[in-house]
PDB file of N, CA and C in Angstrom:
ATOM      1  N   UNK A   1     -12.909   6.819 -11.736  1.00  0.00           N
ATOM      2  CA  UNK A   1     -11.864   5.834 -11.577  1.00  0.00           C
ATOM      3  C   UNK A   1     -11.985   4.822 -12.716  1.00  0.00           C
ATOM      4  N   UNK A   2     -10.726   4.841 -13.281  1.00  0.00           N
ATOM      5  CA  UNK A   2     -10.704   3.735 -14.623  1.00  0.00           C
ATOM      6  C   UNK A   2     -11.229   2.074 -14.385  1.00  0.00           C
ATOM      7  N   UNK A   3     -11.620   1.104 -14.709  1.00  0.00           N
ATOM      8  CA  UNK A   3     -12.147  -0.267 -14.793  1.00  0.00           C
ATOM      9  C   UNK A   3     -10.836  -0.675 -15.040  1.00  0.00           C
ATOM     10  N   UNK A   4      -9.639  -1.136 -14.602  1.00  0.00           N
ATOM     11  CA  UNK A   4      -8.649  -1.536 -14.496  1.00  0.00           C
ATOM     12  C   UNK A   4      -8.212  -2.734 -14.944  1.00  0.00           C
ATOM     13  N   UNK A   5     -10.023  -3.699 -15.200  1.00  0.00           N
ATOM     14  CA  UNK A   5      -9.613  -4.952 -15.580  1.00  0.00           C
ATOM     15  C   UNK A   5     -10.397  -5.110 -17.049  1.00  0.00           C
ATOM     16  N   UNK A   6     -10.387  -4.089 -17.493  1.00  0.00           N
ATOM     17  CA  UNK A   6     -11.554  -3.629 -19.096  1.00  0.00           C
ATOM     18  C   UNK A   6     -10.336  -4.054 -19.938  1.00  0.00           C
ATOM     19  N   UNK A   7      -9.705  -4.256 -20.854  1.00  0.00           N
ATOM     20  CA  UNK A   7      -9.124  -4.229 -21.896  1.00  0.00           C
ATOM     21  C   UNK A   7      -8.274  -2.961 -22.840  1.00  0.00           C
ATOM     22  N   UNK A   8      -9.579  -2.591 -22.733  1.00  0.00           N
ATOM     23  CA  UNK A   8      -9.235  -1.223 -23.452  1.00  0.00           C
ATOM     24  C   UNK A   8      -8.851  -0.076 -22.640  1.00  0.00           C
ATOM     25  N   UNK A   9      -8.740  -0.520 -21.526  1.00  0.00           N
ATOM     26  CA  UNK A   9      -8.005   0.621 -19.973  1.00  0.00           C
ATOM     27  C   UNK A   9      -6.497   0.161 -20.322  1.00  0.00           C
ATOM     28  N   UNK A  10      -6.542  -1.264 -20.262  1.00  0.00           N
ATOM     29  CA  UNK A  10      -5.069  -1.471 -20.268  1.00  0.00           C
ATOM     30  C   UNK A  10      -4.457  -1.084 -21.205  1.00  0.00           C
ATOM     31  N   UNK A  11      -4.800  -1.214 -22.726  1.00  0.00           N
ATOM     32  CA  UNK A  11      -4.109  -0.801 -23.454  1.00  0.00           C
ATOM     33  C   UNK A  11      -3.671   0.358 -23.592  1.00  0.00           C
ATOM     34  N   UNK A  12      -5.101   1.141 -23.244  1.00  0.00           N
ATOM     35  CA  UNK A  12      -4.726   2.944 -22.814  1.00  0.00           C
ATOM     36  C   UNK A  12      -3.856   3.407 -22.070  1.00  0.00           C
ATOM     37  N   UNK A  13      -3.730   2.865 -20.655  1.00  0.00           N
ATOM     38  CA  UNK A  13      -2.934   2.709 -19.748  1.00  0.00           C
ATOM     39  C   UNK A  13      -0.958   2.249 -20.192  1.00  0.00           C
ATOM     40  N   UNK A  14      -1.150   1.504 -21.537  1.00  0.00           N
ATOM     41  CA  UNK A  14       0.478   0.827 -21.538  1.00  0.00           C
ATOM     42  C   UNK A  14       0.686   2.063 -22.514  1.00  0.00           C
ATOM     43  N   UNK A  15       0.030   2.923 -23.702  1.00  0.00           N
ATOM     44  CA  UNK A  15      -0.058   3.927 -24.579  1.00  0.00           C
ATOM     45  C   UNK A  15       0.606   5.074 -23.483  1.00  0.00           C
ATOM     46  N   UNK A  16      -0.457   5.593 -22.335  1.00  0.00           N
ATOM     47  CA  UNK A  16       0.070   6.365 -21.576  1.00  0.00           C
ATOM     48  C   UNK A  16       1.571   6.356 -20.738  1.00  0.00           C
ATOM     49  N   UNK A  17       1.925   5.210 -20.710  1.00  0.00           N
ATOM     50  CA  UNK A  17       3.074   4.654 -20.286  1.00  0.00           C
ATOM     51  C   UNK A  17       4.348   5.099 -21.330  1.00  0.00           C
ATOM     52  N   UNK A  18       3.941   4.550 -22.169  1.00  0.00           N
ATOM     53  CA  UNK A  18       4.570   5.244 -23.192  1.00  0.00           C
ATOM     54  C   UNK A  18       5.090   6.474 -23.422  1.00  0.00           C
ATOM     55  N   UNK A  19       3.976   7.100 -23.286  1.00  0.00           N
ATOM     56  CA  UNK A  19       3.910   8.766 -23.927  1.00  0.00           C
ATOM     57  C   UNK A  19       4.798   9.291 -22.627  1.00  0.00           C
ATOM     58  N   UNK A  20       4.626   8.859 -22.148  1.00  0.00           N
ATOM     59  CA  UNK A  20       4.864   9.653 -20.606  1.00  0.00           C
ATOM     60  C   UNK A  20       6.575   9.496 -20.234  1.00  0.00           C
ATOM     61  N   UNK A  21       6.924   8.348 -21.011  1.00  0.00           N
ATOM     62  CA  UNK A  21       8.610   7.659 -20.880  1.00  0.00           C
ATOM     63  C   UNK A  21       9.671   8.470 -21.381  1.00  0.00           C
ATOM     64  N   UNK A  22      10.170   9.544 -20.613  1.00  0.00           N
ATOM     65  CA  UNK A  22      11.329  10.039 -21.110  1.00  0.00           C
ATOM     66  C   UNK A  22      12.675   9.970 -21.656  1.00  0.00           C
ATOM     67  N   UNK A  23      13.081   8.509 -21.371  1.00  0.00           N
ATOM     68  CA  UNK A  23      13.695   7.919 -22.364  1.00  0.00           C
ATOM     69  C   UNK A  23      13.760   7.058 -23.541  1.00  0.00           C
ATOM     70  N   UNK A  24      14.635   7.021 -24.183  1.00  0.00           N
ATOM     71  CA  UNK A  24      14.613   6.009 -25.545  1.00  0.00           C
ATOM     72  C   UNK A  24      14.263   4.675 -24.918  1.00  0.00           C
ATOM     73  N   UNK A  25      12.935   4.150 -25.032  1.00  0.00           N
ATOM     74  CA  UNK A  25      12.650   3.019 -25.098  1.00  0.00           C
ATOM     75  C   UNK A  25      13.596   1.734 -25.915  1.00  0.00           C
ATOM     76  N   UNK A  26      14.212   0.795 -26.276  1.00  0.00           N
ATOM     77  CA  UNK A  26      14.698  -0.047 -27.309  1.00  0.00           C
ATOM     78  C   UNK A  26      13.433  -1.195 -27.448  1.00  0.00           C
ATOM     79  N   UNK A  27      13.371  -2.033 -28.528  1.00  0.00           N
ATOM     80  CA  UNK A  27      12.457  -3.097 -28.805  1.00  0.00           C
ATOM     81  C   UNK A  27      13.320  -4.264 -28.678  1.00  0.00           C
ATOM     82  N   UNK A  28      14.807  -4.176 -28.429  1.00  0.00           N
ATOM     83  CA  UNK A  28      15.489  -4.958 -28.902  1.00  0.00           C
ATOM     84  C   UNK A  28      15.785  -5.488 -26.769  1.00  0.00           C
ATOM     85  N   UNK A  29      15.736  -4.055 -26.414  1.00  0.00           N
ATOM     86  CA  UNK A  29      15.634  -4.504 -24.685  1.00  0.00           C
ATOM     87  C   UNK A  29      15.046  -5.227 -24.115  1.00  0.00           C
ATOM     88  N   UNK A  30      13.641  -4.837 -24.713  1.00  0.00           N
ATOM     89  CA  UNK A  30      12.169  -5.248 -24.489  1.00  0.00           C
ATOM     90  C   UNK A  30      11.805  -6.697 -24.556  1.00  0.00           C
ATOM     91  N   UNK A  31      12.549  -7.134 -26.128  1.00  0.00           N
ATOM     92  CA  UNK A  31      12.653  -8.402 -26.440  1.00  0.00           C
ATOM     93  C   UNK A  31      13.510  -9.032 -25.829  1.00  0.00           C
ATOM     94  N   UNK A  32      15.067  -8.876 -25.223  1.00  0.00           N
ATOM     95  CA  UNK A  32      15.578  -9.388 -24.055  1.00  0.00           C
ATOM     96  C   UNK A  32      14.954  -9.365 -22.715  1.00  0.00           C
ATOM     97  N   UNK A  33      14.414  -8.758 -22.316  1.00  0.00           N
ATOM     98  CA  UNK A  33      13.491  -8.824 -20.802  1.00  0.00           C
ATOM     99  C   UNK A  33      12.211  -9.611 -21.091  1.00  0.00           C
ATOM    100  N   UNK A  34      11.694  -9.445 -22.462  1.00  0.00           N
ATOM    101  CA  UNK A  34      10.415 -10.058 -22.435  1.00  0.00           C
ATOM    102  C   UNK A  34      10.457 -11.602 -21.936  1.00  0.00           C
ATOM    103  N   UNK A  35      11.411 -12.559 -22.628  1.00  0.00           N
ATOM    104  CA  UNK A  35      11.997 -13.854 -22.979  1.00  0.00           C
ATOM    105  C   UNK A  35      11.010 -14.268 -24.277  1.00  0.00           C
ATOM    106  N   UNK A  36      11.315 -15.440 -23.638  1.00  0.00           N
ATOM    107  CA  UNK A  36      10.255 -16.609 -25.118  1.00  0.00           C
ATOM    108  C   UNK A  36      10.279 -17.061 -26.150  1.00  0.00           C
ATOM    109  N   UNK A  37      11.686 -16.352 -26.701  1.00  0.00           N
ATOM    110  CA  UNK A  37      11.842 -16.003 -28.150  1.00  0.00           C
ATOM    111  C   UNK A  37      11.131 -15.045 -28.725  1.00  0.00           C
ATOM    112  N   UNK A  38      10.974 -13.740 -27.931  1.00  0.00           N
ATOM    113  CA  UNK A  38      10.227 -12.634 -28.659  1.00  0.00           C
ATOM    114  C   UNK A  38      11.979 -12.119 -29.151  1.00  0.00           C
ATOM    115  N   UNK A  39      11.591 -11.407 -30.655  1.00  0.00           N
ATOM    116  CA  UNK A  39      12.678 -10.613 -31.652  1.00  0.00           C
ATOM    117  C   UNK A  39      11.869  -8.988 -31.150  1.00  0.00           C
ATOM    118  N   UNK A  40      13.413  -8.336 -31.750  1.00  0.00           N
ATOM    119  CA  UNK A  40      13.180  -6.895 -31.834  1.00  0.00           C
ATOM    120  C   UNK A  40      11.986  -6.441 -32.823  1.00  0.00           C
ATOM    121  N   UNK A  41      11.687  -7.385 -34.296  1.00  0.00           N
ATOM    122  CA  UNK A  41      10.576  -7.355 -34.843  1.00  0.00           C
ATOM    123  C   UNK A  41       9.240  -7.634 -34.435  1.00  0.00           C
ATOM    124  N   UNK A  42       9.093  -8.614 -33.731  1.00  0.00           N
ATOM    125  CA  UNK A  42       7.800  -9.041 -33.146  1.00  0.00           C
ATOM    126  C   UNK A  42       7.730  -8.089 -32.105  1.00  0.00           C
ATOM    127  N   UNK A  43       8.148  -7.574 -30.917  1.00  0.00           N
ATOM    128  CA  UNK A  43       7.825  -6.217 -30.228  1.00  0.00           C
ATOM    129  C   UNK A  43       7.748  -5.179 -30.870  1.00  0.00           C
ATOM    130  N   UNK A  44       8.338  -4.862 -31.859  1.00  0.00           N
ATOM    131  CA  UNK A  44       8.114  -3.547 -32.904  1.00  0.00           C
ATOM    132  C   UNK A  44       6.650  -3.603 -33.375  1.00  0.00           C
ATOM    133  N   UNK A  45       6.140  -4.878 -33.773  1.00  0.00           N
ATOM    134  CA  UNK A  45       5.351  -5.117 -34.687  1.00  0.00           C
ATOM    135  C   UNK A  45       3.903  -5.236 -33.443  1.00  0.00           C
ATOM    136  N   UNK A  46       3.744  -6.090 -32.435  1.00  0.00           N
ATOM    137  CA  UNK A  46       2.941  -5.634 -31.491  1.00  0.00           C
ATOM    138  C   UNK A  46       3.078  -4.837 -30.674  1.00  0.00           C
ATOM    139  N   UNK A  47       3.755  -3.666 -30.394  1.00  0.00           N
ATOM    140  CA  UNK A  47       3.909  -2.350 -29.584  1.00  0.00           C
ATOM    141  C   UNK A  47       3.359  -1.145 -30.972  1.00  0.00           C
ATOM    142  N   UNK A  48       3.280  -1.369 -31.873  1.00  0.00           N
ATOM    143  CA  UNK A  48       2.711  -0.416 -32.729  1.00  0.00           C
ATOM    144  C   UNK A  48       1.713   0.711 -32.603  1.00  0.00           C
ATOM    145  N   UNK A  49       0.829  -0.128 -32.430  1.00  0.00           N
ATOM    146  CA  UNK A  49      -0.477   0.447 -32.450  1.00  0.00           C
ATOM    147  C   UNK A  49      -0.412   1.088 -30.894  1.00  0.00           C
ATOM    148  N   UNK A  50       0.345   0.851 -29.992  1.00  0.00           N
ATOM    149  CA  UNK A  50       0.317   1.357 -28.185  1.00  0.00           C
ATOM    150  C   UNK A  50       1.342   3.274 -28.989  1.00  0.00           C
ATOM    151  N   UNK A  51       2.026   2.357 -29.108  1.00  0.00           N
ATOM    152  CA  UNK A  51       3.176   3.959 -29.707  1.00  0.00           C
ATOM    153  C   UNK A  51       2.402   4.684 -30.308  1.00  0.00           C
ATOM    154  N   UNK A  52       1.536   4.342 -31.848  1.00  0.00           N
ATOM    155  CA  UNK A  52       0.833   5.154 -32.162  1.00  0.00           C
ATOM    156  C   UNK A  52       0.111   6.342 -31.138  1.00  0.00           C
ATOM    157  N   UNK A  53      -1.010   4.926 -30.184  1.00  0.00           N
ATOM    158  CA  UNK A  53      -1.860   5.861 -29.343  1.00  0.00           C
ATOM    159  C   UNK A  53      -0.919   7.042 -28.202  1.00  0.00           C
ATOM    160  N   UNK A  54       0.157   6.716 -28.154  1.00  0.00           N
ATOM    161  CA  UNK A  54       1.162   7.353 -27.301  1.00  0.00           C
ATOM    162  C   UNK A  54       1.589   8.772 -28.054  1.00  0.00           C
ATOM    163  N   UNK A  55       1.674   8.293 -29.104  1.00  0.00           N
ATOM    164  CA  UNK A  55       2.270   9.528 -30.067  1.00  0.00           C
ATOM    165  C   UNK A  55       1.005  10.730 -29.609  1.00  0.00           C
ATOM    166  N   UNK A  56      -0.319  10.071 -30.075  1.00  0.00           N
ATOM    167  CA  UNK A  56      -1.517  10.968 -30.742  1.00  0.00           C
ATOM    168  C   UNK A  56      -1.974  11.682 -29.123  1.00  0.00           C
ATOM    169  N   UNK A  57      -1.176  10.963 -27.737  1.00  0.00           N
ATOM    170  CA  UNK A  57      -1.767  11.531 -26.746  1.00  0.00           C
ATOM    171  C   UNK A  57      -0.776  12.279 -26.651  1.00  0.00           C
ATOM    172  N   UNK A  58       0.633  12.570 -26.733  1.00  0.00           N
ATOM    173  CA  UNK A  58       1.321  13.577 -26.738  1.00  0.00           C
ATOM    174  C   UNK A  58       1.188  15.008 -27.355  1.00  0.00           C
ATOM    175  N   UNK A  59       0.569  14.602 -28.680  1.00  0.00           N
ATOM    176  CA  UNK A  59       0.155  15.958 -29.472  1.00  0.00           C
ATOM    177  C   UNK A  59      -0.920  16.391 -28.912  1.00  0.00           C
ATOM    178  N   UNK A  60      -1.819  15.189 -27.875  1.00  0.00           N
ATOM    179  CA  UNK A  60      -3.249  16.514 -27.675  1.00  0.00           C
ATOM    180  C   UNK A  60      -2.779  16.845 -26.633  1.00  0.00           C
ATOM    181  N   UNK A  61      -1.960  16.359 -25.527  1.00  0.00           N
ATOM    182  CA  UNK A  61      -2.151  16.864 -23.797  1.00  0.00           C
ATOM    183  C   UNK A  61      -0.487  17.647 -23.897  1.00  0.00           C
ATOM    184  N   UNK A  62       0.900  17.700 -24.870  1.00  0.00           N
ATOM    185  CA  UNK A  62       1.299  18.425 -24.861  1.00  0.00           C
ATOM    186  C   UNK A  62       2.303  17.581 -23.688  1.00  0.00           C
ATOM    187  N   UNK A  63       4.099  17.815 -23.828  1.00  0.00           N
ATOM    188  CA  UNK A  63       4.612  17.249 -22.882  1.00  0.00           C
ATOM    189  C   UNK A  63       4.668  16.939 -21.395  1.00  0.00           C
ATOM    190  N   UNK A  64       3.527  17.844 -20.898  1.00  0.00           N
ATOM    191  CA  UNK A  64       3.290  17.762 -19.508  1.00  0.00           C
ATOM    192  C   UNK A  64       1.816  18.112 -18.812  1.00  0.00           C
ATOM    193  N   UNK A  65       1.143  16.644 -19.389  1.00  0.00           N
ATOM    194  CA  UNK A  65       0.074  17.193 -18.570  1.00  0.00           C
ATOM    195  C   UNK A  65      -0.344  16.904 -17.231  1.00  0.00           C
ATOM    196  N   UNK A  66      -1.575  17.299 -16.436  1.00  0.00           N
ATOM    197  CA  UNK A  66      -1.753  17.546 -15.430  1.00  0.00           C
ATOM    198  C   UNK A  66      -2.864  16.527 -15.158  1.00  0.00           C
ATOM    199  N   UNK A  67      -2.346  15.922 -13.694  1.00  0.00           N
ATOM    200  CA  UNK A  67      -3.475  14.427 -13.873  1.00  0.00           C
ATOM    201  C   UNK A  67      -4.799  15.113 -13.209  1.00  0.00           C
ATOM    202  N   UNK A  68      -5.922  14.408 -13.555  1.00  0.00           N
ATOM    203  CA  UNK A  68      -7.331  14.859 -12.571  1.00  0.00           C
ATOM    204  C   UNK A  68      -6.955  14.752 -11.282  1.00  0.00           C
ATOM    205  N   UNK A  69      -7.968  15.909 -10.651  1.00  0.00           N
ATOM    206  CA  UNK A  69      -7.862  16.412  -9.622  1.00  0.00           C
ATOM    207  C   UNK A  69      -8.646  15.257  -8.712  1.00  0.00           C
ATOM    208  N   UNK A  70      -8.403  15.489  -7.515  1.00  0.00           N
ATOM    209  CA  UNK A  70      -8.643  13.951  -6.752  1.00  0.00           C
ATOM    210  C   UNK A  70     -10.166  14.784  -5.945  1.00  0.00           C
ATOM    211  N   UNK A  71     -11.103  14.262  -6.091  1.00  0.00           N
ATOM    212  CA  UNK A  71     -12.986  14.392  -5.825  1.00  0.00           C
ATOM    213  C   UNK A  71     -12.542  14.416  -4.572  1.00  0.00           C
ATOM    214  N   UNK A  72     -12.703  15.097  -3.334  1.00  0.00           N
ATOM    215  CA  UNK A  72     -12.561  14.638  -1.729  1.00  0.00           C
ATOM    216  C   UNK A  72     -14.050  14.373  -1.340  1.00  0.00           C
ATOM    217  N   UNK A  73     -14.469  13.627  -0.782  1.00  0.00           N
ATOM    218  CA  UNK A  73     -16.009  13.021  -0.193  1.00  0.00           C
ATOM    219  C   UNK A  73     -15.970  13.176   1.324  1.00  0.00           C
ATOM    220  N   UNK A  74     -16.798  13.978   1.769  1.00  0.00           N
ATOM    221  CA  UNK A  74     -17.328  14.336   2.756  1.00  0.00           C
ATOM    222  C   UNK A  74     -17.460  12.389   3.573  1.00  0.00           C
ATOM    223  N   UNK A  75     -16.696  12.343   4.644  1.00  0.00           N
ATOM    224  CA  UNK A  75     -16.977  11.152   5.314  1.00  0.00           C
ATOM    225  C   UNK A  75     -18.394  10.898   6.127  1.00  0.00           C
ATOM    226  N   UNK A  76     -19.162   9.824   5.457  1.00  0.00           N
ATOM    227  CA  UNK A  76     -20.406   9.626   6.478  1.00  0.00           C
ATOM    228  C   UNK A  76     -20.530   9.362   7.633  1.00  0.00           C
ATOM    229  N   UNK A  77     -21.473  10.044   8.751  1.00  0.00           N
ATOM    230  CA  UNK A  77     -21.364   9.812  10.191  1.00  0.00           C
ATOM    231  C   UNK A  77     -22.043   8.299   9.969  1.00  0.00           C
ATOM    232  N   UNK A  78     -21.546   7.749  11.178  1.00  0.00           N
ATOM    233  CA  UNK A  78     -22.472   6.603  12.050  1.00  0.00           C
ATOM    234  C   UNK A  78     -23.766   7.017  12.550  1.00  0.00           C
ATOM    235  N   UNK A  79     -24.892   6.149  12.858  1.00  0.00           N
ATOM    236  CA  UNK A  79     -25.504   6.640  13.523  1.00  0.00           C
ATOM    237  C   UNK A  79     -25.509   6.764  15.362  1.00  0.00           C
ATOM    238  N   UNK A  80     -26.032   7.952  15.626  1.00  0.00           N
ATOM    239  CA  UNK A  80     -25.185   7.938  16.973  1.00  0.00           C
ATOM    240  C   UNK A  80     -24.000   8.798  16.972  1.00  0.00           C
ATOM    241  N   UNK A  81     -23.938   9.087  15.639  1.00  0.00           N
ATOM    242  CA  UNK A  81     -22.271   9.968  16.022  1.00  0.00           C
ATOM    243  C   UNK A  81     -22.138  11.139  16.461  1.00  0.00           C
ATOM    244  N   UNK A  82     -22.103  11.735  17.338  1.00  0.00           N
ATOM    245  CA  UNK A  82     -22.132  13.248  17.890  1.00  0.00           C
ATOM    246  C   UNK A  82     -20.977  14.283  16.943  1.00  0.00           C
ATOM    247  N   UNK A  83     -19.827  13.818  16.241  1.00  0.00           N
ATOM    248  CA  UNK A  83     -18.828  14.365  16.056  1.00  0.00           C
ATOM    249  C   UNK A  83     -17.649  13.549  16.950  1.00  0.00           C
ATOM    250  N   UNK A  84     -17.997  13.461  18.122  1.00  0.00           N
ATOM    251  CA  UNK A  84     -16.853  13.536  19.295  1.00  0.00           C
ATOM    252  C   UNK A  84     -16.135  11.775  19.031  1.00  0.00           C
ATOM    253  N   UNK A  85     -16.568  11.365  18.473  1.00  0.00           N
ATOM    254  CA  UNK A  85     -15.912   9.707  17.865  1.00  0.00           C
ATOM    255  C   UNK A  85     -16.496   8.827  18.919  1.00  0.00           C
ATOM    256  N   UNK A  86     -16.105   7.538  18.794  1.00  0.00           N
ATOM    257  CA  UNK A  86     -16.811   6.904  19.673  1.00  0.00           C
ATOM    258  C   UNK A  86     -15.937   7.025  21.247  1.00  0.00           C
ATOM    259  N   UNK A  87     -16.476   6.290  22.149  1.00  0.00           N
ATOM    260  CA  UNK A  87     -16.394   6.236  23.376  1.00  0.00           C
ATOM    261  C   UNK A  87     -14.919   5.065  23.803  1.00  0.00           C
ATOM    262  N   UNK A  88     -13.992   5.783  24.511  1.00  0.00           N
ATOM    263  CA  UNK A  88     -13.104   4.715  24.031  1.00  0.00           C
ATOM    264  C   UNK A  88     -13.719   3.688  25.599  1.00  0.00           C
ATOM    265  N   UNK A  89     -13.210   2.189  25.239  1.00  0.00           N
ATOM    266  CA  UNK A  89     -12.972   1.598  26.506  1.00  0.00           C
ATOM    267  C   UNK A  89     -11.878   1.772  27.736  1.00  0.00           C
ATOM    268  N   UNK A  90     -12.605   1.366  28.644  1.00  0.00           N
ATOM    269  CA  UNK A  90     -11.109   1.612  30.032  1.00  0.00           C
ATOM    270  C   UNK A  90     -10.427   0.327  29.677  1.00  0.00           C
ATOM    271  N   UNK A  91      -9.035   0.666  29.775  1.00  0.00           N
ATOM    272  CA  UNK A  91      -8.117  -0.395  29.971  1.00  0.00           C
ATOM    273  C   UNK A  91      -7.785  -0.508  31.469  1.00  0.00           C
ATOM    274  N   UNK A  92      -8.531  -2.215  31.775  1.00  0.00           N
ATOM    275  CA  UNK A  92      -8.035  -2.431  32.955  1.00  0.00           C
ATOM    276  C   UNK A  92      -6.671  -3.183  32.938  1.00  0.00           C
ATOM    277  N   UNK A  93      -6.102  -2.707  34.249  1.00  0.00           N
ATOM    278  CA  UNK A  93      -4.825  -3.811  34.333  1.00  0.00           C
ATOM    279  C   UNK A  93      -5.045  -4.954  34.846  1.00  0.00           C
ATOM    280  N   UNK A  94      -4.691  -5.539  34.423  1.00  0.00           N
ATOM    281  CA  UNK A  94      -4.732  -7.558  35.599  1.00  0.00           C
ATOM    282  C   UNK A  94      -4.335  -7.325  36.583  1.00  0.00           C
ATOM    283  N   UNK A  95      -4.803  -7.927  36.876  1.00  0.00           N
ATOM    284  CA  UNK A  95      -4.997  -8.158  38.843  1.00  0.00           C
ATOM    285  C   UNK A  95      -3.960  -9.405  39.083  1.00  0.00           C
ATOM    286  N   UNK A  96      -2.511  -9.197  39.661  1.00  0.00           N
ATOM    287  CA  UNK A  96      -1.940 -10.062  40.193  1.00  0.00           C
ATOM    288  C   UNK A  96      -2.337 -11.026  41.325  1.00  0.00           C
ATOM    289  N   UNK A  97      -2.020 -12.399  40.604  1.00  0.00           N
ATOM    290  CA  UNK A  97      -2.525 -13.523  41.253  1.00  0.00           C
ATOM    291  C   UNK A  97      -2.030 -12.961  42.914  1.00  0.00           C
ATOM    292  N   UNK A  98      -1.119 -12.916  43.187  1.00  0.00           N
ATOM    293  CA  UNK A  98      -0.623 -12.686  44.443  1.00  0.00           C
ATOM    294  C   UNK A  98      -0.138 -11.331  44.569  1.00  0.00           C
ATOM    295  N   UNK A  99      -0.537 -11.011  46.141  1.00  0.00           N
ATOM    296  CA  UNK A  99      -0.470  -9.819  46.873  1.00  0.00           C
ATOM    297  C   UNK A  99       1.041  -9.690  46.692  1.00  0.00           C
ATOM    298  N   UNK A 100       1.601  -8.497  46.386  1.00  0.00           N
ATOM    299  CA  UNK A 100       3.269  -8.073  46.322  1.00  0.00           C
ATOM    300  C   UNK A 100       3.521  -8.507  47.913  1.00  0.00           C
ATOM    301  N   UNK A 101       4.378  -8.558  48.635  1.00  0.00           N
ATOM    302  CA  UNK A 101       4.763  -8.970  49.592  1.00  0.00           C
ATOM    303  C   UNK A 101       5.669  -7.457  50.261  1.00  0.00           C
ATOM    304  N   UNK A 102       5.782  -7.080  51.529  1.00  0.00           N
ATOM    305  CA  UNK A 102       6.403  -6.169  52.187  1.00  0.00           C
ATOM    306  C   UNK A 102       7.560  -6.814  51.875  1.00  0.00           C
ATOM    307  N   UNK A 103       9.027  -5.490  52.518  1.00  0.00           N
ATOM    308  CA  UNK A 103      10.283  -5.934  52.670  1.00  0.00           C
ATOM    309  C   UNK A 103      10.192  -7.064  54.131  1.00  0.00           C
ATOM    310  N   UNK A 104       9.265  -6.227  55.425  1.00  0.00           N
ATOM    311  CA  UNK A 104       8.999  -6.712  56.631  1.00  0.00           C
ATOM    312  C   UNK A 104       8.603  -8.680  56.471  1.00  0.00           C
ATOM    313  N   UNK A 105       7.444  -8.698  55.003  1.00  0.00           N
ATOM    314  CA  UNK A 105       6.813  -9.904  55.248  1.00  0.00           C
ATOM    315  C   UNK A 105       8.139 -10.997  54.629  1.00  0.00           C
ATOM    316  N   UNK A 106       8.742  -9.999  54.052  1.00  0.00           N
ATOM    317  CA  UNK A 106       9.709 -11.511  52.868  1.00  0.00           C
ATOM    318  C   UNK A 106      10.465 -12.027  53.981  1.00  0.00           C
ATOM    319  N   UNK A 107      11.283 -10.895  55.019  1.00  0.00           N
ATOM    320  CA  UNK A 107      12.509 -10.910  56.217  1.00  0.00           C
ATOM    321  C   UNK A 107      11.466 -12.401  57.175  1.00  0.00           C
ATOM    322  N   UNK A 108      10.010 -11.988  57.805  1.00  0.00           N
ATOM    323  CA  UNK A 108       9.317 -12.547  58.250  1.00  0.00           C
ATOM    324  C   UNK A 108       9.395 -14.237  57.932  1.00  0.00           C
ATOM    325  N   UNK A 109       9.322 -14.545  56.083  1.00  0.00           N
ATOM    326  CA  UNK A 109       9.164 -15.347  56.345  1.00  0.00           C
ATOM    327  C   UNK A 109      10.320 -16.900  56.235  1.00  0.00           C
ATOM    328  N   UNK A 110      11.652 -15.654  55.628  1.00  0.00           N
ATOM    329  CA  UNK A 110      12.662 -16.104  55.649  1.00  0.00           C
ATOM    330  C   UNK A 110      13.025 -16.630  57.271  1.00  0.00           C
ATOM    331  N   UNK A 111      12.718 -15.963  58.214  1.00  0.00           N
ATOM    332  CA  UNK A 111      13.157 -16.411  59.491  1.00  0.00           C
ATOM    333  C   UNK A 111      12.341 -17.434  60.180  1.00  0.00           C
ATOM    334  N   UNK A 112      11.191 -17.752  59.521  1.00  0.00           N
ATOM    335  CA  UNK A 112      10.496 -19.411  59.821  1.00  0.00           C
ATOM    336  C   UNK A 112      10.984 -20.108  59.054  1.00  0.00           C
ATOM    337  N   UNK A 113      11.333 -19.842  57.904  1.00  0.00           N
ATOM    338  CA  UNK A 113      12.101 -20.911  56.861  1.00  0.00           C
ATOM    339  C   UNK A 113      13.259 -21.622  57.718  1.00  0.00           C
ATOM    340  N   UNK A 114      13.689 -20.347  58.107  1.00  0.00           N
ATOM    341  CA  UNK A 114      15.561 -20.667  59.165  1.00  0.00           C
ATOM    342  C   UNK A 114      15.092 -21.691  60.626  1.00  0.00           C
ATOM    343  N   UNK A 115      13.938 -21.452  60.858  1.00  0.00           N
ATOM    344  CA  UNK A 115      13.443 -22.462  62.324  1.00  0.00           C
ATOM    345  C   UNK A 115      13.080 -23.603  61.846  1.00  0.00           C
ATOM    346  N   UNK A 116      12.753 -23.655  61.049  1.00  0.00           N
ATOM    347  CA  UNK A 116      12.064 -24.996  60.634  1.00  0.00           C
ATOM    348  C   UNK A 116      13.042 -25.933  60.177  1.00  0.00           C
ATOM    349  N   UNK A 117      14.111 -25.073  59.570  1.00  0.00           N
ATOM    350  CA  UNK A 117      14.945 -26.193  59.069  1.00  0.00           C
ATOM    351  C   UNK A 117      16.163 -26.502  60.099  1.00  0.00           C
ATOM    352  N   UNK A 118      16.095 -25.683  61.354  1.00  0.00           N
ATOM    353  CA  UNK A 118      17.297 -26.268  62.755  1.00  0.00           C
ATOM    354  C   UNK A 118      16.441 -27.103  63.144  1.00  0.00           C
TER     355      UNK A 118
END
């Protein structure tokens, strides 16, 4: 895996960018998106040496090359690990503060409600 924050990755990295760009790049685009007052000359003139390296990777790897193959790493057990993963927990449900009430108890207590208030 490349050092991403090395210098000389990046530059390799904007070269490969390059090489790899199937269309006409412009300097004159570049210098409109860049801002700052960058000219079509001053991007010509520091993109040089990236194009070069772009050019010289096209002639060795040829219009289509093939990226490295990805290493797969055997995942390390835990200790304790049988294979079978760990042990899950029970999900308990909460326990309602109050008992649900019958159809019998609600009727029940609606009809002391009704005495109490004649």
């Amino acid at each position: 895996m490349p050092d991403w924050k090395n210098r000389t990755v990046q530059k390799r990295l904007l070269a490969a960018v390059l090489a790899a760009g199937k269309e006409h790049i412009t300097m004159k685009e570049i210098a409109g998106y860049f801002g700052e007052g960058a000219t079509y000359d001053s991007i010509e003139s520091h993109l040089r040496p990236y194009r070069k390296m772009a050019q010289q990777m096209r002639d060795d790897l040829g219009e289509n090359p093939e990226p490295a193959e990805k290493k797969l790493q055997p995942r390390k057990r835990k200790a304790g690990d049988d294979g079978e993963g760990s042990p899950k927990k029970k999900q308990n449900k909460p326990k309602a503060k109050f008992a649900a009430k019958t159809k019998s108890q609600v009727e029940h207590d609606l009809e002391e409600e009704e005495d109490e208030v004649e």
